[in-house]
N, C-alpha and C. Protein backbone atom coordinates (compact mmCIF):
# COMPACT_ATOMS: atom_id res chain seq x y z
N UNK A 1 24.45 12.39 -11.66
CA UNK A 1 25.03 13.07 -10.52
C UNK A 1 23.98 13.98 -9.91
N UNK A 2 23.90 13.46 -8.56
CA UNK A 2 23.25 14.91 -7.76
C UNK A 2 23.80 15.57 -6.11
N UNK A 3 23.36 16.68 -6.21
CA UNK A 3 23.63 17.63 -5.42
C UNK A 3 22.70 18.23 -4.60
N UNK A 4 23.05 18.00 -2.77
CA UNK A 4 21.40 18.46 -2.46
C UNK A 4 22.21 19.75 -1.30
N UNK A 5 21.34 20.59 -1.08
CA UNK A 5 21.29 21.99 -0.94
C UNK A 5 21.55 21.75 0.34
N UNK A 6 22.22 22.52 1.23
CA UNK A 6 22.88 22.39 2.71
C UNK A 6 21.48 23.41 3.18
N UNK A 7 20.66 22.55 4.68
CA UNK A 7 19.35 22.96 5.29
C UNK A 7 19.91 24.61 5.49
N UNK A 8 20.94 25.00 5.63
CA UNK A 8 20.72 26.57 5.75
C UNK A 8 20.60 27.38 4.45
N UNK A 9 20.61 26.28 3.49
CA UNK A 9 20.48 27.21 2.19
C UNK A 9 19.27 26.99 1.63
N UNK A 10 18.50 26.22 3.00
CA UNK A 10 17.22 25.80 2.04
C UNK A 10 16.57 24.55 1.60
N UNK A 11 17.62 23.37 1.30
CA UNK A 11 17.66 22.18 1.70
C UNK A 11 17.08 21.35 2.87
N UNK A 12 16.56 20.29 2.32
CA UNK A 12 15.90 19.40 3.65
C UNK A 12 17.01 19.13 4.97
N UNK A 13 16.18 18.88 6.06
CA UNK A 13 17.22 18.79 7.04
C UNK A 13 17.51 17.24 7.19
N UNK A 14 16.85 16.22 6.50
CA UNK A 14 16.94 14.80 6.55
C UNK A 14 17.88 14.32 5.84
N UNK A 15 18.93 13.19 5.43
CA UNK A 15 19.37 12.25 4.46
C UNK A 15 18.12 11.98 3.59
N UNK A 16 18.43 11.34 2.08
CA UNK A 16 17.97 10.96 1.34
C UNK A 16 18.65 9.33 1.02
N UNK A 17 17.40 8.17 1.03
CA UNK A 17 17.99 7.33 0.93
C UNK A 17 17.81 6.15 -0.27
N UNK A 18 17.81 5.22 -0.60
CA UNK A 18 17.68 4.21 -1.61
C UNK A 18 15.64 4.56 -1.86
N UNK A 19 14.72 4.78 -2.68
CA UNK A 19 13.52 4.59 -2.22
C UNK A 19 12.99 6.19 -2.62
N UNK A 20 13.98 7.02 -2.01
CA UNK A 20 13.37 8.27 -2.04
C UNK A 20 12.67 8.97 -3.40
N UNK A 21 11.55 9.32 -3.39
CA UNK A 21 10.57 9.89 -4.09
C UNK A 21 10.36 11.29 -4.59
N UNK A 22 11.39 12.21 -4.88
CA UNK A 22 10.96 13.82 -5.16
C UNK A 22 10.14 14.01 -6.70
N UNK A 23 9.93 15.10 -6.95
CA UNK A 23 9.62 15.94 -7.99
C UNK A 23 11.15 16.08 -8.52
N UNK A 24 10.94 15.87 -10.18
CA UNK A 24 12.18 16.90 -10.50
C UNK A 24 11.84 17.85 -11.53
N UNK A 25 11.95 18.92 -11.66
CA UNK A 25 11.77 19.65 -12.75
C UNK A 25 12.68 19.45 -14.21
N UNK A 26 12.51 19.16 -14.83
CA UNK A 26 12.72 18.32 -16.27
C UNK A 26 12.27 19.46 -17.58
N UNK A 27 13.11 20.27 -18.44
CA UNK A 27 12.34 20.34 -19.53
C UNK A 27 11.04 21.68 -18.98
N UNK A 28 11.23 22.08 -17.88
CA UNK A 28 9.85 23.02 -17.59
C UNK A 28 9.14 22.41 -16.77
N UNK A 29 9.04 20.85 -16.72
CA UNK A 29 7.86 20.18 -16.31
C UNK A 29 8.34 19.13 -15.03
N UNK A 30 7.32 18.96 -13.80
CA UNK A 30 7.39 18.56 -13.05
C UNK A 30 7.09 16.66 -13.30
N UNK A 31 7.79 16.06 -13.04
CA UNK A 31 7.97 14.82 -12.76
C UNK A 31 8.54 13.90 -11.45
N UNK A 32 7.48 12.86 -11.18
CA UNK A 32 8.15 11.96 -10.25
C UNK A 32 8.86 11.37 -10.94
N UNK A 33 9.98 10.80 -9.82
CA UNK A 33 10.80 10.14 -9.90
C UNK A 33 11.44 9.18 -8.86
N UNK A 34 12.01 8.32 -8.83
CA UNK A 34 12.33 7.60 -7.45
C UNK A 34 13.83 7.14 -7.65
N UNK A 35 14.39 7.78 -6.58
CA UNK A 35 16.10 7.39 -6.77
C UNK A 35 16.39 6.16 -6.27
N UNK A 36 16.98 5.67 -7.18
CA UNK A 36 17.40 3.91 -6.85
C UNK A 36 18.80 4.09 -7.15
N UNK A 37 19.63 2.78 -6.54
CA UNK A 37 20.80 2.40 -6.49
C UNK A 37 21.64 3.65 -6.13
N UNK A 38 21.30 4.48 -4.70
CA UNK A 38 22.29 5.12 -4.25
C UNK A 38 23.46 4.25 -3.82
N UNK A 39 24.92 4.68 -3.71
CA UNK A 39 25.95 4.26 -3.56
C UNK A 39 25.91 4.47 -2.19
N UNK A 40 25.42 5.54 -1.45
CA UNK A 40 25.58 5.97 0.23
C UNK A 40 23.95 6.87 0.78
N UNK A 41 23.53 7.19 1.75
CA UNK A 41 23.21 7.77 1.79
C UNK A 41 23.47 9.47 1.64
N UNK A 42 22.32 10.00 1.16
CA UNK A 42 23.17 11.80 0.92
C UNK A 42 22.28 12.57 1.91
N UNK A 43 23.11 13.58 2.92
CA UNK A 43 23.12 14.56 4.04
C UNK A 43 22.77 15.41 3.15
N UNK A 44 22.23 16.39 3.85
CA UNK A 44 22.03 17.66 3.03
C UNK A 44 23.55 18.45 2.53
N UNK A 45 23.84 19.05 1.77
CA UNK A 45 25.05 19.64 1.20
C UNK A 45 25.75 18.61 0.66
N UNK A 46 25.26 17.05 0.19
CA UNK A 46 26.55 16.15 -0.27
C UNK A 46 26.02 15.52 -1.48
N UNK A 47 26.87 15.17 -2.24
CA UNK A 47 26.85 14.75 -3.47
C UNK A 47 26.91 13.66 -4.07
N UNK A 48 26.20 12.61 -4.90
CA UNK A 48 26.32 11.57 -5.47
C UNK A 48 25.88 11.09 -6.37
N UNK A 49 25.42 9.60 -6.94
CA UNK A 49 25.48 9.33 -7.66
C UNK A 49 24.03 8.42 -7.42
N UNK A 50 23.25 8.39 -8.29
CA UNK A 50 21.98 7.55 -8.14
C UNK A 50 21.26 7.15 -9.80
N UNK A 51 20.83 5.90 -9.75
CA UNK A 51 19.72 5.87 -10.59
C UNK A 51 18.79 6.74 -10.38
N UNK A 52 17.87 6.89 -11.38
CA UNK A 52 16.77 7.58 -11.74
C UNK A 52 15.19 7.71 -12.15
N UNK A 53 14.65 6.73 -11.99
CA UNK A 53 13.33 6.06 -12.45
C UNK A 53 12.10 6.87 -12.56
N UNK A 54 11.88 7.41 -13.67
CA UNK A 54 10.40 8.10 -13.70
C UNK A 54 9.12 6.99 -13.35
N UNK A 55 8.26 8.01 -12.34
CA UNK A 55 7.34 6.97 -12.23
C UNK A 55 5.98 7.42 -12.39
N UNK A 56 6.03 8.18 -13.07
CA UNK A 56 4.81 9.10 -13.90
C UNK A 56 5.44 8.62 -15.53
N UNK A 57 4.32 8.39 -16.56
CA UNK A 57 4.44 8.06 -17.62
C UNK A 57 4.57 9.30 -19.12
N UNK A 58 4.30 10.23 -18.48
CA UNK A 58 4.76 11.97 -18.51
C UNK A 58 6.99 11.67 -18.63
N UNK A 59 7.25 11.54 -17.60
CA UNK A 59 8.55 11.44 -17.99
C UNK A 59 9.26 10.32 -18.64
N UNK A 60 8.62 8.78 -18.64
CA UNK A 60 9.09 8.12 -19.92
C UNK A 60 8.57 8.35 -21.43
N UNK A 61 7.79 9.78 -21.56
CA UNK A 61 7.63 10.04 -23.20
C UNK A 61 8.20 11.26 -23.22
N UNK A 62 8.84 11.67 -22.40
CA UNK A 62 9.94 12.94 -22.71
C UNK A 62 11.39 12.31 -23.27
N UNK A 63 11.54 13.27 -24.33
CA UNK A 63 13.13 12.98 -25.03
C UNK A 63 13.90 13.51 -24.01
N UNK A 64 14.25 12.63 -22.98
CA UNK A 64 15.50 12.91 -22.19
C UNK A 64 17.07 12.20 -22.70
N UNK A 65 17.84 13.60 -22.21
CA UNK A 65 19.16 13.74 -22.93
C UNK A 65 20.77 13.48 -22.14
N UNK A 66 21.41 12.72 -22.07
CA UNK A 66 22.39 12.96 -21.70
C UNK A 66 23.13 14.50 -21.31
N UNK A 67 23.19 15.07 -20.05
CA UNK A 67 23.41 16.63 -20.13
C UNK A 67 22.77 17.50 -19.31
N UNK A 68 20.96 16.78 -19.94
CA UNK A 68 20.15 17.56 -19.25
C UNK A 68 20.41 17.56 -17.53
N UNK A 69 20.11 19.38 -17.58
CA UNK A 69 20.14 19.43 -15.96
C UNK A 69 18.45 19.76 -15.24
N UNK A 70 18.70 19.11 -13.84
CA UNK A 70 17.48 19.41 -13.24
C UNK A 70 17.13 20.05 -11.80
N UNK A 71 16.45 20.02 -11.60
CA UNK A 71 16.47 20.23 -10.28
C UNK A 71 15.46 19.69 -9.55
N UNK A 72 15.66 19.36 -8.19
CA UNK A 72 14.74 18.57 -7.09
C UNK A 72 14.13 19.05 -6.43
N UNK A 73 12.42 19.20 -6.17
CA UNK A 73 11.45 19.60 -5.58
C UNK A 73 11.28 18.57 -4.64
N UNK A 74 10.78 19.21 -3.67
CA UNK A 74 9.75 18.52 -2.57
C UNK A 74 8.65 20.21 -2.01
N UNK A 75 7.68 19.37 -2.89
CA UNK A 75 6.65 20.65 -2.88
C UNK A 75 6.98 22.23 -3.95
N UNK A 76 7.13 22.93 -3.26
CA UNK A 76 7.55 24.22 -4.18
C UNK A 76 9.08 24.42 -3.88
N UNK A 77 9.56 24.00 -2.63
CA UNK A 77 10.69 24.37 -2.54
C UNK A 77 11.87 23.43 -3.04
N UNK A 78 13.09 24.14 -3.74
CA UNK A 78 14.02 23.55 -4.57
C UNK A 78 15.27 22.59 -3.61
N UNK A 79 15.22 21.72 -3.21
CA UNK A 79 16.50 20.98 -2.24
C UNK A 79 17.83 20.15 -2.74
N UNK A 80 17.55 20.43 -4.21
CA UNK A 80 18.86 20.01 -5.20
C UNK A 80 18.82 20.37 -6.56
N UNK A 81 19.74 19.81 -7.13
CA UNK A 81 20.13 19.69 -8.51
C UNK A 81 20.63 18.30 -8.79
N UNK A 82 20.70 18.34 -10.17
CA UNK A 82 21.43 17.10 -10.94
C UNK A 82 21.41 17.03 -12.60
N UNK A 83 22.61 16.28 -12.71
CA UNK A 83 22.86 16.22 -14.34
C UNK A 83 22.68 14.53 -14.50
N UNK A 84 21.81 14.79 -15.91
CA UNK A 84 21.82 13.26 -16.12
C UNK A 84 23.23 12.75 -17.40
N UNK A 85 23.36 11.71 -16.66
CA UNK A 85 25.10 11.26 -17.01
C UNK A 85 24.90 10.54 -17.70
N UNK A 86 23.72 9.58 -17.90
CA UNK A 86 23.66 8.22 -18.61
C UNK A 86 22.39 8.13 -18.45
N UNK A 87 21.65 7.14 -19.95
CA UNK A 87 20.34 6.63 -19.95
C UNK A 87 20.80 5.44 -20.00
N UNK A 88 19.97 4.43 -19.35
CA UNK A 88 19.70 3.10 -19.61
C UNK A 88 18.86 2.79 -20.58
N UNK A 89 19.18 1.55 -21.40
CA UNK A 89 17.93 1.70 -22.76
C UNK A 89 16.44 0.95 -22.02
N UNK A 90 15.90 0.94 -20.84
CA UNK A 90 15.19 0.54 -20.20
C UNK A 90 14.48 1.80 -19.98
N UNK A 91 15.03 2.71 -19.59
CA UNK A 91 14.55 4.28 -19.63
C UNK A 91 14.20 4.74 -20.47
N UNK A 92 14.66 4.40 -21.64
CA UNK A 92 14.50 4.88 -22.80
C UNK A 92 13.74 4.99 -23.77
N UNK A 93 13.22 3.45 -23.66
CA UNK A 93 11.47 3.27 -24.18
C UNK A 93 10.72 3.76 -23.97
C-alpha cells in the first residue's frame, strides 16, 4: 500500500504511473525502486496499491519484512509513504 502527499503538503504536482522510479527510504537507507503493476494511476493525495521492484542490488540483500514502513523520495524531498503488505518469493532471493 501507498500513499502520496497532496502538492500543498509537499507532494509532487504530477500522477505517478506503471514505470515510475523513486527512492524509498528502507531500514535508514535509500533505495531504488520501480513501481509496477499499479491498479490506476495515483494523483497526488491518493492511495493504492502497487508492486515493488528494487533495482539497486543494495535492496535485494536487505531482510525486508512484511510491515515494514517507508517512505518515498524524489531527491531530498519526502512525496509519500507505504507499507509493505506482501513479498513475492522472487523478491526475496
Amino acid at each position: 500500500m501507498l500513499s502520496l502527499k497532496t502538492t500543498a503538503a509537499g507532494g509532487r504536482e504530477n500522477m505517478i504511473k506503471n514505470g515510475y522510479r523513486p527512492d524509498i527510504k528502507l531500514k535508514g537507507q535509500l533505495i531504488g525502486v520501480v513501481f509496477d503493476e499499479l491498479k490506476t494511476d495515483l494523483l497526488p493525495g491518493q492511495s493504492g496499491m502497487a508492486s515493488m521492484i528494487f533495482s539497486t542490488s543494495a535492496g535485494k540483500k536487505m531482510n525486508v519484512e512484511k510491515g515494514l514502513i517507508f517512505d518515498i523520495h524524489e531527491g531530498k524531498r519526502i512525496i509519500g509513504c507505504g507499507i509493505i503488505s506482501e513479498i513475492s518469493k522472487e523478491e526475496n532471493e
